[in-house]
Protein backbone atom coordinates (compact mmCIF):
# COMPACT_ATOMS: atom_id res chain seq x y z
CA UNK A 1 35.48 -64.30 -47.20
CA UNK A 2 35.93 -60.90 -46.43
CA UNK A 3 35.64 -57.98 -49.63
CA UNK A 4 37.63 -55.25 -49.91
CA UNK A 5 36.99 -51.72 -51.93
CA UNK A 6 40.27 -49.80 -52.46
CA UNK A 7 39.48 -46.28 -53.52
CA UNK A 8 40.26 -43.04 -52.50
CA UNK A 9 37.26 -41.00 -53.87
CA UNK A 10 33.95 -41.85 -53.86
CA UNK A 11 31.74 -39.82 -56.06
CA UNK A 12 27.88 -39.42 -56.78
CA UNK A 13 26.19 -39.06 -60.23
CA UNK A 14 26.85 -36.02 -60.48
CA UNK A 15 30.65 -36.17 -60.08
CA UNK A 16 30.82 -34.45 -56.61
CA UNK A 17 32.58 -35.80 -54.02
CA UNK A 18 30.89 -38.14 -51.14
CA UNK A 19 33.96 -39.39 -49.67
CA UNK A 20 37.34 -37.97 -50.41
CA UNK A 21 40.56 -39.40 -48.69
CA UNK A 22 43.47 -37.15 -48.61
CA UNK A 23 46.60 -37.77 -47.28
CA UNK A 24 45.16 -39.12 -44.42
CA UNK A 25 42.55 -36.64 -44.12
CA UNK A 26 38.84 -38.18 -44.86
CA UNK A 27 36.30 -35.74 -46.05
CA UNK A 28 32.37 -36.43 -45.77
CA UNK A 29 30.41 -35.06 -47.96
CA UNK A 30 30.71 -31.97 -50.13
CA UNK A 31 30.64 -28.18 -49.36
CA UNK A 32 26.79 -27.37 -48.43
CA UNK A 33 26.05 -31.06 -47.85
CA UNK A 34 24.12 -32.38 -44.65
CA UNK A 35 25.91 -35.79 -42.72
CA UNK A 36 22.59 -36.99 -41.13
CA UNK A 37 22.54 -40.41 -39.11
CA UNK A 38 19.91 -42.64 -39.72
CA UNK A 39 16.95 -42.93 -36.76
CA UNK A 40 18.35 -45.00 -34.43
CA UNK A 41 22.05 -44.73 -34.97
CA UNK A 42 24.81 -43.38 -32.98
CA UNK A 43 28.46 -42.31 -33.15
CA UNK A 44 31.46 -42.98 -31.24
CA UNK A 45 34.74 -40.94 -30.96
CA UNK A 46 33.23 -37.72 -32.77
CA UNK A 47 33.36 -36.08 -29.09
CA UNK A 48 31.32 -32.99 -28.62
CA UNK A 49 31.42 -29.89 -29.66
CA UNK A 50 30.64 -27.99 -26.05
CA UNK A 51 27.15 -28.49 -26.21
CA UNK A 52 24.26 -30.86 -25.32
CA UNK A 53 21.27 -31.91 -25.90
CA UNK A 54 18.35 -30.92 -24.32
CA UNK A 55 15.91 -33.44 -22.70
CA UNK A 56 12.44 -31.77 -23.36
CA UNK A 57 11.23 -33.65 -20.51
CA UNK A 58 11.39 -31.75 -17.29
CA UNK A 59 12.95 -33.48 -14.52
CA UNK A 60 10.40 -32.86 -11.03
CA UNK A 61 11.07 -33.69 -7.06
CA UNK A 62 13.64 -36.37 -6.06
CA UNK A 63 17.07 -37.50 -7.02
CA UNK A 64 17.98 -38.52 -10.57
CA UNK A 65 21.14 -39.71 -12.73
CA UNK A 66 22.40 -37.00 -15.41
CA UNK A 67 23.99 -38.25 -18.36
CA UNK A 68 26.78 -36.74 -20.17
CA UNK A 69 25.71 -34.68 -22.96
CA UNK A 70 22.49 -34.44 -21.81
CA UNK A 71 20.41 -30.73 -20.63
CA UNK A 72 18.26 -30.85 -18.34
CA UNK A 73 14.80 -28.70 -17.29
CA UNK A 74 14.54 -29.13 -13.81
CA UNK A 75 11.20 -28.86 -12.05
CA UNK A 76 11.35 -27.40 -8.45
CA UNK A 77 7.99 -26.22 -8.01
CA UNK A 78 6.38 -29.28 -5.97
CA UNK A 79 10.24 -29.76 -4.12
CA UNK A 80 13.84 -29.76 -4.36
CA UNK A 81 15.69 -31.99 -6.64
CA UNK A 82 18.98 -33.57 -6.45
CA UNK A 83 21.23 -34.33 -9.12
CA UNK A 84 24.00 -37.02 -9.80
CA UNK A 85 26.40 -36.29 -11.75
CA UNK A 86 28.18 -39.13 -14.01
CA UNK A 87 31.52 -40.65 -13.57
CA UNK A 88 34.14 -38.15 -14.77
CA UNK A 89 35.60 -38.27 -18.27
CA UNK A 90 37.48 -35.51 -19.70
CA UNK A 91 35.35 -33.59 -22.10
CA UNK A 92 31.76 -34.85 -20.38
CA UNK A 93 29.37 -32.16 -20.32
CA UNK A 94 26.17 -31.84 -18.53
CA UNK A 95 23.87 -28.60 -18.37
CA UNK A 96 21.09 -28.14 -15.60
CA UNK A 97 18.33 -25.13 -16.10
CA UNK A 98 15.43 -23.92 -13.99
CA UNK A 99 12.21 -24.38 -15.58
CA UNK A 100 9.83 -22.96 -13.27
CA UNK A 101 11.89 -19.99 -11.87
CA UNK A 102 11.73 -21.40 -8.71
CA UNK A 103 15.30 -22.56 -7.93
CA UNK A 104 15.68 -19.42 -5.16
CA UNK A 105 12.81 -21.12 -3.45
CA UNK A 106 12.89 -24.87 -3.40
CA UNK A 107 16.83 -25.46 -4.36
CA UNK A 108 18.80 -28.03 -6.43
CA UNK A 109 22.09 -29.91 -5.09
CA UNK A 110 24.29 -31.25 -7.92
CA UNK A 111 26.47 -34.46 -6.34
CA UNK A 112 29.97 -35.24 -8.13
CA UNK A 113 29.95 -39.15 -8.85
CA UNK A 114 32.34 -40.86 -5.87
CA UNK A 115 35.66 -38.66 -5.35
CA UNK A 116 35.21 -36.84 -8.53
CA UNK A 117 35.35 -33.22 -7.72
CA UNK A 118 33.00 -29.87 -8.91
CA UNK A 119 35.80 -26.94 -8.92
CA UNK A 120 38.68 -28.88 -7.18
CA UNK A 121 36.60 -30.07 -3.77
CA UNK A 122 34.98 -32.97 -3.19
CA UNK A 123 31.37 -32.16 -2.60
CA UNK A 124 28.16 -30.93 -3.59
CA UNK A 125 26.96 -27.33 -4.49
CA UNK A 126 23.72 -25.72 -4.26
CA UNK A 127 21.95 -23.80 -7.24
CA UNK A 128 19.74 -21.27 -5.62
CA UNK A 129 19.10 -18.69 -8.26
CA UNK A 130 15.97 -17.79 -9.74
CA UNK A 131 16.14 -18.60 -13.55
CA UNK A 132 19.42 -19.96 -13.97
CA UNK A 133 21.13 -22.19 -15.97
CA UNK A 134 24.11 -23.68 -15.74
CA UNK A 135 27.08 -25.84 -17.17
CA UNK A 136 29.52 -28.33 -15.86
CA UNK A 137 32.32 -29.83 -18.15
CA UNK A 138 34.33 -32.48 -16.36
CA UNK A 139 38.66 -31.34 -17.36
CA UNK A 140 40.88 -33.69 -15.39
CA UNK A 141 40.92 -35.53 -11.89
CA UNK A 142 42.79 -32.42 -10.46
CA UNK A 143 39.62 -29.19 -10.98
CA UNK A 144 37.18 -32.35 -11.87
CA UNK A 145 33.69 -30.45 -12.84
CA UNK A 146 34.05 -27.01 -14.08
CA UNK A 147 31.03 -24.50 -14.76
CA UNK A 148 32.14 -22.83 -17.42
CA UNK A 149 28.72 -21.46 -18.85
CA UNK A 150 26.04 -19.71 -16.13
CA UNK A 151 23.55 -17.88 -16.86
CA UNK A 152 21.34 -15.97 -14.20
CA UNK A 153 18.84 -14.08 -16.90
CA UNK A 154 15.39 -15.01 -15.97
CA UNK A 155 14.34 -14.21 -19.54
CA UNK A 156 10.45 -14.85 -18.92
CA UNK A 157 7.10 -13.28 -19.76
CA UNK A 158 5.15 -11.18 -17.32
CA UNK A 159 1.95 -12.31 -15.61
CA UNK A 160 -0.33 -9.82 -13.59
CA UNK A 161 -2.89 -9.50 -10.89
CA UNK A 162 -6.22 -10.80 -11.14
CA UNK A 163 -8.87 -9.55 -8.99
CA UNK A 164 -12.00 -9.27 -7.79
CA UNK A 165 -13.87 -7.34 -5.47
CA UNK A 166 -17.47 -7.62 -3.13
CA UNK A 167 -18.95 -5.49 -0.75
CA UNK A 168 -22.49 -2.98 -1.49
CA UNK A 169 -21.24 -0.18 -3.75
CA UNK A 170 -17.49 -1.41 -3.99
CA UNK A 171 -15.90 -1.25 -7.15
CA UNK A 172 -13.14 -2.42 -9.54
CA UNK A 173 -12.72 -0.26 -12.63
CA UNK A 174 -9.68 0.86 -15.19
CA UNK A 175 -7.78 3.78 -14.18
CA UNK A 176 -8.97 6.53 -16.14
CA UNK A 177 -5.15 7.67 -16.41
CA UNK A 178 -3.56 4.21 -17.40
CA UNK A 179 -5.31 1.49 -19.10
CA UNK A 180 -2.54 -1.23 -17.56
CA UNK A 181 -4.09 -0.42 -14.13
CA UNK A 182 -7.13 -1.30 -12.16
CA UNK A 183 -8.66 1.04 -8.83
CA UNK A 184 -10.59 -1.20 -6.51
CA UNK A 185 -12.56 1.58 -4.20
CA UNK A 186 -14.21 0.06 -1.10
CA UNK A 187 -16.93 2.75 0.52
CA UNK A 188 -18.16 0.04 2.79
CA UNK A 189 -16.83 -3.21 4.32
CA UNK A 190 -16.22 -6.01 1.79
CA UNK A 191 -13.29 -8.56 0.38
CA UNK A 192 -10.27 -7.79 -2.21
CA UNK A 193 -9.73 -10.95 -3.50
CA UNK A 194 -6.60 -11.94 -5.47
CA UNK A 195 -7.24 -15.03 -7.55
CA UNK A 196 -3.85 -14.81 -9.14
CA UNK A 197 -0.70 -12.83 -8.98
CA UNK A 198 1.73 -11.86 -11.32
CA UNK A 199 5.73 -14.05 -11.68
CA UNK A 200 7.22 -10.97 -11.29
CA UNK A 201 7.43 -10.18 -7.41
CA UNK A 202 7.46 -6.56 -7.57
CA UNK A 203 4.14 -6.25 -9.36
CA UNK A 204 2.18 -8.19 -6.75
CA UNK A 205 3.17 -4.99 -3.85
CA UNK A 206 0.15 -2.62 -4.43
CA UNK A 207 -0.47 0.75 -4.33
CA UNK A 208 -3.15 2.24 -1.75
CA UNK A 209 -5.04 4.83 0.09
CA UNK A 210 -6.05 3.64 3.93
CA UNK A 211 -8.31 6.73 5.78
CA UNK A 212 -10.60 5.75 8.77
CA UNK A 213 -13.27 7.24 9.93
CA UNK A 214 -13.37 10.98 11.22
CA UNK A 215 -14.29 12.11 14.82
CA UNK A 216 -17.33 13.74 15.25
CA UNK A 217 -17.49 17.61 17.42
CA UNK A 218 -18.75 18.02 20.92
CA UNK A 219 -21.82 20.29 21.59
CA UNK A 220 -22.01 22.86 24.36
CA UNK A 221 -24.41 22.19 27.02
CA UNK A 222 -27.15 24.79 27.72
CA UNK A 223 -25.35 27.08 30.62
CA UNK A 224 -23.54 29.64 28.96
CA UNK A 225 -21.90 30.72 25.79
CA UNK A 226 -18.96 28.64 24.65
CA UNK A 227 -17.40 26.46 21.71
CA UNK A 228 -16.66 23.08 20.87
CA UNK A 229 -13.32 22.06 18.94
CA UNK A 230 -13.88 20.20 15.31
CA UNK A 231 -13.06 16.66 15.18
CA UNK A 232 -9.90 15.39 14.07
CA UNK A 233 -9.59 13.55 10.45
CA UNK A 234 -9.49 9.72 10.32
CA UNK A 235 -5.97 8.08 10.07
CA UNK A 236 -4.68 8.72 6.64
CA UNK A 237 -2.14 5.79 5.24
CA UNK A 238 -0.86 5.70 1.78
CA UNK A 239 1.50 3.52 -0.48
CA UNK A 240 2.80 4.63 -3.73
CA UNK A 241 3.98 1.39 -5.36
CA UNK A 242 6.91 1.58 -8.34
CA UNK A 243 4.13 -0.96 -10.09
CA UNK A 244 1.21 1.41 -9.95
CA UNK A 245 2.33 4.37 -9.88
CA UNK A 246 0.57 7.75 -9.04
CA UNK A 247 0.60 11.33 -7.67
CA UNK A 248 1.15 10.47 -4.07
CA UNK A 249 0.91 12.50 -1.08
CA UNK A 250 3.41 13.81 0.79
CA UNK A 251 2.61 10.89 3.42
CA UNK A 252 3.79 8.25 0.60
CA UNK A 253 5.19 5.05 3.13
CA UNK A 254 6.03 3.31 0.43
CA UNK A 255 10.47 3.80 1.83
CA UNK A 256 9.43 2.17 4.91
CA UNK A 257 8.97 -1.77 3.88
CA UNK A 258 6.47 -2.49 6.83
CA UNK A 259 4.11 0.02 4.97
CA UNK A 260 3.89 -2.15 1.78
CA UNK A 261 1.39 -5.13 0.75
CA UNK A 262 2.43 -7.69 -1.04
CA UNK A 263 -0.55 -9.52 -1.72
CA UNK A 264 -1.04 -13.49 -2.39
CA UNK A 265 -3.29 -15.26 -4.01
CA UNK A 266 -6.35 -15.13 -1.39
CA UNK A 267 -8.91 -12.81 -0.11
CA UNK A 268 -7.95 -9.88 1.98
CA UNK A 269 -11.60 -8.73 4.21
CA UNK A 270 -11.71 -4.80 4.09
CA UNK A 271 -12.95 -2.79 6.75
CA UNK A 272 -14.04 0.87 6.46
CA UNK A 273 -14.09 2.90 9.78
CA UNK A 274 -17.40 5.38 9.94
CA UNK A 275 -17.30 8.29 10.87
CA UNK A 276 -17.69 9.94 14.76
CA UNK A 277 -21.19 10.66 16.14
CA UNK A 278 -21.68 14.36 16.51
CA UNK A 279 -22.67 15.42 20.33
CA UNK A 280 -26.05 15.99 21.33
CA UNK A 281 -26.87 19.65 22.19
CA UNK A 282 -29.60 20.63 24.08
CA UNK A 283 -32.78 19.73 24.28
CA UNK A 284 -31.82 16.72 23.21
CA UNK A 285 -29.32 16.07 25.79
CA UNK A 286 -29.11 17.58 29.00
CA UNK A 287 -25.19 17.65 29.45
CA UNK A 288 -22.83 18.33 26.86
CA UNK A 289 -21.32 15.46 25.53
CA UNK A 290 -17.56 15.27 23.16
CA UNK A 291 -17.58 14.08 19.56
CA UNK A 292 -17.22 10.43 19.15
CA UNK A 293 -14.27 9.10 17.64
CA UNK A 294 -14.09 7.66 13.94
CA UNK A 295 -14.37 3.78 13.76
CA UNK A 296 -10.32 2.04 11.83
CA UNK A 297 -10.05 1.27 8.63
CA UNK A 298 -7.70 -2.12 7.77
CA UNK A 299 -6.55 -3.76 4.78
CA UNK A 300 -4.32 -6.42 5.23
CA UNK A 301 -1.49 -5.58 7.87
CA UNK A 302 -2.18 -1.37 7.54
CA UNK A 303 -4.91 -0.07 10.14
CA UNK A 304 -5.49 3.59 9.84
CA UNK A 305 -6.97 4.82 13.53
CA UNK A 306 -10.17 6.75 14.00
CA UNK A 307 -10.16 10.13 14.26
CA UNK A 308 -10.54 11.98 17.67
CA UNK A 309 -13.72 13.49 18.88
CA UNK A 310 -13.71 17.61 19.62
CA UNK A 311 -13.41 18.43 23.04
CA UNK A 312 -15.51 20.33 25.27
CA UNK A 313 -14.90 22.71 28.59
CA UNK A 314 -15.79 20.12 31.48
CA UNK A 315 -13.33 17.75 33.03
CA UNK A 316 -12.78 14.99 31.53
CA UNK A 317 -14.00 15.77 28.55
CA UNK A 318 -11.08 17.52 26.69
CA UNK A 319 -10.39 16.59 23.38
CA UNK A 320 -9.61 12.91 21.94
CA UNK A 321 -6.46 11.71 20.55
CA UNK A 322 -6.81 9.11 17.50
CA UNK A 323 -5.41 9.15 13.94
CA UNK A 324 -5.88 12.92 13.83
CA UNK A 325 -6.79 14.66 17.39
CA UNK A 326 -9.70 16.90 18.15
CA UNK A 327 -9.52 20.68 18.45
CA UNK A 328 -10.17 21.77 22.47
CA UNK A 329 -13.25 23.35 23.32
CA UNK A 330 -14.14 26.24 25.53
CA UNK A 331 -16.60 28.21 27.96
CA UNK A 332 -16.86 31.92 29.40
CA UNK A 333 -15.09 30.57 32.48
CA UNK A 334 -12.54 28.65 30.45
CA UNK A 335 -8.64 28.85 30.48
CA UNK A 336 -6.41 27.41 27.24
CA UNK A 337 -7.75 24.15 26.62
CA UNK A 338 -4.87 22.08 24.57
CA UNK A 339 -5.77 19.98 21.28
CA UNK A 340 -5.42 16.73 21.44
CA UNK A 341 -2.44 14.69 19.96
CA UNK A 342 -2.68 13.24 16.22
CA UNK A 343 -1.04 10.05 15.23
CA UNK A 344 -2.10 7.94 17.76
CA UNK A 345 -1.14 5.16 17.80
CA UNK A 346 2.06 6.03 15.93
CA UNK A 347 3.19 5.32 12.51
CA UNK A 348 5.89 6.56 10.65
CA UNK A 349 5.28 8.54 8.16
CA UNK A 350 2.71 9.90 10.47
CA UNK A 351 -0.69 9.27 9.96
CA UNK A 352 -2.03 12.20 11.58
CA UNK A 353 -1.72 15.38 13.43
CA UNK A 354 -2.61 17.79 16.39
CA UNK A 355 -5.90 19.49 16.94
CA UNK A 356 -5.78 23.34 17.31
CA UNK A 357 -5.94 24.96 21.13
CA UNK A 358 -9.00 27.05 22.37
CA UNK A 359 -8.82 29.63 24.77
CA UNK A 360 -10.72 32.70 26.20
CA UNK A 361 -9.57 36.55 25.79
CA UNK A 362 -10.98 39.32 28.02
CA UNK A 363 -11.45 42.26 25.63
CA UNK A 364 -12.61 44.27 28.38
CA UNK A 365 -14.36 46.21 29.80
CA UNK A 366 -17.15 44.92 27.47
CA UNK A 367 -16.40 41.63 25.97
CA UNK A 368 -15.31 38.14 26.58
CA UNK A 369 -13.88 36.43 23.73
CA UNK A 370 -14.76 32.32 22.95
CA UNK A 371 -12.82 30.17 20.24
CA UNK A 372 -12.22 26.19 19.96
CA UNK A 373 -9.74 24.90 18.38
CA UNK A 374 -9.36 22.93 14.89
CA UNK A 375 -9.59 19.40 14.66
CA UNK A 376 -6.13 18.13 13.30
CA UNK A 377 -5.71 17.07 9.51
CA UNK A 378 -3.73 14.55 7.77
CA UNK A 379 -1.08 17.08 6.49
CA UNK A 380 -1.58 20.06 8.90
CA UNK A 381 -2.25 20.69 12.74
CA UNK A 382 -5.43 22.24 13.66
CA UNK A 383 -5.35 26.06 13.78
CA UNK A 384 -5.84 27.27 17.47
CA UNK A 385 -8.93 30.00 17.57
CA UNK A 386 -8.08 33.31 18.44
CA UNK A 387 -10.45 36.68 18.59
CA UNK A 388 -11.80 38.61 15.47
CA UNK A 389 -12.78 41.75 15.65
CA UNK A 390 -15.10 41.68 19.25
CA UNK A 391 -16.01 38.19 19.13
CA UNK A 392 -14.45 34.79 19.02
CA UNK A 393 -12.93 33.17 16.20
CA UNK A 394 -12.80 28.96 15.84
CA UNK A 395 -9.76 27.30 14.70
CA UNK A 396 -9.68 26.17 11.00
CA UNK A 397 -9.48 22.44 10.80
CA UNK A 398 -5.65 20.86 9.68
CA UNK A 399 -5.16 20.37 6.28
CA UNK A 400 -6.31 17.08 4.68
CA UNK A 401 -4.09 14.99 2.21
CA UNK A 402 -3.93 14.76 -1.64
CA UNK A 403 -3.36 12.06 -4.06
CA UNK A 404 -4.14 10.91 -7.45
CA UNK A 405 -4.48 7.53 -6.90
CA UNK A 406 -8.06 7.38 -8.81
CA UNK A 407 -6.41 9.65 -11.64
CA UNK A 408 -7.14 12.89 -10.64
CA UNK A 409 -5.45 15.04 -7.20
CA UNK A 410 -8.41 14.66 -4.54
CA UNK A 411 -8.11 15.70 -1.08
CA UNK A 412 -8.98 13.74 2.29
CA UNK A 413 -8.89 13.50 5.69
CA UNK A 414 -9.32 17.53 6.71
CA UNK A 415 -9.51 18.77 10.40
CA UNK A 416 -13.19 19.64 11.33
CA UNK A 417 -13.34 23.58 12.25
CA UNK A 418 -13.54 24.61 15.68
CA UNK A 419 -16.80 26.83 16.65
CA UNK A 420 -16.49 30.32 17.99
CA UNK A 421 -18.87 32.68 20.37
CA UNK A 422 -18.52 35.98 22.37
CA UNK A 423 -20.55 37.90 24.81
CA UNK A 424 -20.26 40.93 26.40
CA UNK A 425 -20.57 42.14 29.98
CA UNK A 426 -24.25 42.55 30.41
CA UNK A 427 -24.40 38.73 29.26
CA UNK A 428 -25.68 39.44 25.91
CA UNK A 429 -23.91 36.85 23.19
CA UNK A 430 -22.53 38.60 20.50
CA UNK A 431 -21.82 37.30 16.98
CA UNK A 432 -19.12 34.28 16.96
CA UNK A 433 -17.14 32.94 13.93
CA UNK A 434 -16.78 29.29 13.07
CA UNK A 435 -13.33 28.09 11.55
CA UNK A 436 -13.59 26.38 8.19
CA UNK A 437 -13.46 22.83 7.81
CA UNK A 438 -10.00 21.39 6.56
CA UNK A 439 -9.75 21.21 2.70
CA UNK A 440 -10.31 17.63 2.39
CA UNK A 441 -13.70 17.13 3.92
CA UNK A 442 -13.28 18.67 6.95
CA UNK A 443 -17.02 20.12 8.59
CA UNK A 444 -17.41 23.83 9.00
CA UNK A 445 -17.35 25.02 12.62
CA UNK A 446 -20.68 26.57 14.00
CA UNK A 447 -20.98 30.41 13.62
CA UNK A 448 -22.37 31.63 17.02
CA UNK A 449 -24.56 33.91 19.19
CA UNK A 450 -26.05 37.15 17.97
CA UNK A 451 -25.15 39.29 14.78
CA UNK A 452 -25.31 42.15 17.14
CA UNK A 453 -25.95 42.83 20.62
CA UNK A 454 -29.90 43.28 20.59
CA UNK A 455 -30.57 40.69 17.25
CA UNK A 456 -32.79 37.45 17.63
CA UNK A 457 -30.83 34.65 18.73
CA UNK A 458 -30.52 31.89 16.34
CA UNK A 459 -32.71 28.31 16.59
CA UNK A 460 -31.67 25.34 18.09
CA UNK A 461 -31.40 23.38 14.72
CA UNK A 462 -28.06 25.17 13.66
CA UNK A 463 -25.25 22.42 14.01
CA UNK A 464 -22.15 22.24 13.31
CA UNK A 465 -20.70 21.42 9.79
CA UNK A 466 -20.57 17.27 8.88
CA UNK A 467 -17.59 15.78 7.74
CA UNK A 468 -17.54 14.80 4.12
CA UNK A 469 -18.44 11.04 3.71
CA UNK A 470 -15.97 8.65 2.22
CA UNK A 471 -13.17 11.37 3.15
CA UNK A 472 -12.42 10.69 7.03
CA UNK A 473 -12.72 14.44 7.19
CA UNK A 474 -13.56 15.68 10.81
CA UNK A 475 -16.72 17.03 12.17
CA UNK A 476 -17.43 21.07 12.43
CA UNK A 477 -17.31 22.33 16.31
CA UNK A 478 -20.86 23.16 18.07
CA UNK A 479 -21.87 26.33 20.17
CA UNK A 480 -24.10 27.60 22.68
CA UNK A 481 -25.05 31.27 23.63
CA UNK A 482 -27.60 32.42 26.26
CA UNK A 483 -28.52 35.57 28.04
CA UNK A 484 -30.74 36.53 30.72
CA UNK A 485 -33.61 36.99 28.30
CA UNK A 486 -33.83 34.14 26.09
CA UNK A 487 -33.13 30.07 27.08
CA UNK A 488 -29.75 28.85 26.48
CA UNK A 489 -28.97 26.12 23.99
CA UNK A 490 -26.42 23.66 23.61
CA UNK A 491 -25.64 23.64 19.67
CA UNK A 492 -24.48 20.07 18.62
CA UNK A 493 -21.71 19.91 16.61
CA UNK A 494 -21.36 17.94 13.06
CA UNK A 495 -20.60 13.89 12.63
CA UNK A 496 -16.91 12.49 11.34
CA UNK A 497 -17.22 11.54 7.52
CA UNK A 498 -16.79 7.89 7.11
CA UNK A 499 -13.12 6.40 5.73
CA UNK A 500 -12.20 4.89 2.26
CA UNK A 501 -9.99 2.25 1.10
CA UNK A 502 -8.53 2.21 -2.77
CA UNK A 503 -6.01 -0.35 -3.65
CA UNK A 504 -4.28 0.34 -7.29
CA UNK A 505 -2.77 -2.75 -9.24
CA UNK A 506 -1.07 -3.23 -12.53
CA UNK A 507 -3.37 -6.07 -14.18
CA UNK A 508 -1.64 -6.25 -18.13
């Protein structure tokens, strides 16, 4: 037998309402109640209220039934996914969301069930956007699904770099001018190794510094007074990164996007060019001999050339081009004897310049005037020599390049000076002027012959100023002087300074 309760109120001890029936209007619970279904229960013909419930679970590669009032975390990290949608009923409501942030890599295809329709066409669309979520509420057979809810805020926290370094005297420290930042400096060859990189792509492109090697200076053979041009700076390439930012130079290639490194998690080898071998003079070597040119520097896809060695007056044995050329060199007998060019190969910005020309100047009837030419510098050309007073004056090496990448503005990769020499008619050398070395490491440029015409000549140790080391600054120019008195000796000019590689990273 079935029972029946007639009643239109239903009240608790208290003499609140539970259930309240009002022309025709049922009421559950009173005002500041909770309705809660027991675990395990479900209810019909509520509908929804334009949201779902999220499955915690994420959903990972393949191809997999949604259900209507169901979110879903989708996976994409190990593969696309495809997703089915279920058969359309007005009001269903499914949401999709990218759990990895990976969607703009490895997509996700959402398939309308048979000839239900996603925005009024009959097929399946892609979701291809890094962090987004989205929402699809099936209205009618005409529009079918409809995404009225998408969201494309990839609301996330920010992981960094983690690195390490190797390599004798490398080294990874703090910047001293931000504590977010690390400053891996490599002296010598060694690895940069990124164990990890950050979810945010922009801090994984890095700043840097790339120099090579500078070219060493010629020396002047015994037979005759003369000068030999400074060596050119090693190959100067820099990136100033949004990420890790720093006083950059004025060669900053971060604009150009072949310039940048975005690095990966792996190890990236490091090479550090050294710098030019300086020429032998004599006795040491019978024939005069140009500067060598500086050994590349690499990291990753950025090579920075070597600079070029000083030139001499013989043939074939002018000045060398590289990443910064060397200044000519010259003799008694000598015309203009060009620099040789600087960003070689070329890069844009440039990674170099020109050495300085020499030339000779009769300043007659007693004197003949000798002066090489600067080697070229990352920022300026080589200065050509030219006469002071009655003697010869050497080029001044180009101008290096500065940056703050390590926290503080430090120059690199100066021109070495050219050497200078005169001698007058009776064949007595005179005093000659070297050029000063580039600021940025550039070597000085020998000083000469005699401080006057009946002086003692100066030994055969004097050389020509060395390149800084760990600057890629260019070797000072060597001399020679002789006169029918005393021998004749071929000065030898100074060695490149070796390169440097920095690399700057935001690592919190």
């Amino acid at each position: 037998m079935t029972s029946t309760i007639k009643v239109n109120n239903i009240q608790n001890q208290c003499g609140q309402n539970i259930i309240n029936e009002n022309s025709n209007t049922i009421t559950l619970g009173a005002s500041g109640d909770t309705i809660a279904l027991a675990s395990g229960a479900s209810q019909t013909g509520f509908g929804r209220t334009g949201t779902v419930d999220w499955n915690t679970t994420p959903k990972t590669t393949g191809t997999f039934s949604a259900v209507s009032g169901d979110g879903f975390f989708l996976n994409t990290s190990g593969g696309v996914i495809t997703a089915n949608l279920p058969a359309g009923v007005a009001g269903a409501i499914v949401s999709f969301a990218d759990y990895a942030g990976t969607w703009q890599t490895n997509n996700v295809t959402v398939t309308p069930n048979g000839t239900d329709k996603i925005g009024s066409v009959n097929t399946s669309v892609t979701l291809d956007t890094e962090g987004q979520s989205v929402t699809f509420i099936f209205v009618d057979s005409t529009q079918g699904w409809i995404n009225t809810m998408d969201s494309t805020s990839n609301v996330r926290g920010v992981s960094f770099i983690c690195a390490s370094v190797s390599g004798a005297c490398n080294t990874l420290v703090t910047a001293p001018c931000c504590a977010n930042t690390k400053i891996a400096t490599f002296t010598g060859p060694g690895n940069f190794t990124v164990n990890s990189i950050s979810n945010l792509t922009a801090n994984n492109v890095v700043s840097h510094v790339v120099i090579a090697g500078g070219g060493g200076s010629g020396s002047k053979s015994s037979g005759g007074t003369g000068g030999v041009g400074g060596g050119g700076a090693g190959g100067y390439r820099e990136v100033n990164s949004p990420s890790a930012p720093f006083s950059a130079s004025p060669l900053d290639g971060y604009p150009t996007p072949g310039n940048r490194i975005t690095v990966t998690a792996q190890g990236y080898p490091i090479v550090v060019g050294g710098g030019g071998t300086a020429g032998q003079g004599y006795p040491d070597s019978p024939n005069a001999t140009v500067g060598g040119t500086g050994g590349v520097s690499t990291f990753d896809s950025i090579t920075s050339a070597g600079g070029g060695g000083g030139g001499i007056y013989c043939v074939g044995r002018g000045a060398v081009a590289g990443g910064s050329g060397g200044g000519g060199g010259n003799g008694s007998s000598a015309p203009l004897i060009p620099g040789a060019a600087g960003n070689t190969p070329p890069t844009s910005p440039a990674q170099g310049s020109t050495g300085g020309n020499a030339n000779r100047e009769f300043n007659g009837p007693s004197f003949y005037q000798m002066f090489a030419g600067g080697g070229g510098g990352a920022t300026g050309v080589g200065a050509n020599g030219g006469p002071n007073s009655d003697s010869g004056q050497g080029g001044a090496g180009g101008a290096g390049a500065t940056s703050s990448i390590t926290g503080s503005p430090v120059a690199r990769a100066g021109g070495g000076g050219g050497a200078g020499a005169g001698v007058n008619c009776a064949g007595n050398p005179i005093a000659g002027y070297g050029g000063a070395g580039g600021a940025g490491g550039g070597g000085g440029g020998q000083t000469t012959g005699r401080t006057g015409p009946n002086s003692v000549p100066w030994g055969p140790t004097t050389t020509g100023g060395a390149g800084t080391i760990n600057t890629g600054g260019g070797g000072g120019g060597g001399g020679a002087l002789g006169d029918a008195v005393t021998p004749e000796f071929g000065r030898p000019g100074g060695g490149g300074g070796s390169g440097i590689v920095k690399i700057r990273y935001k690592f919190q």
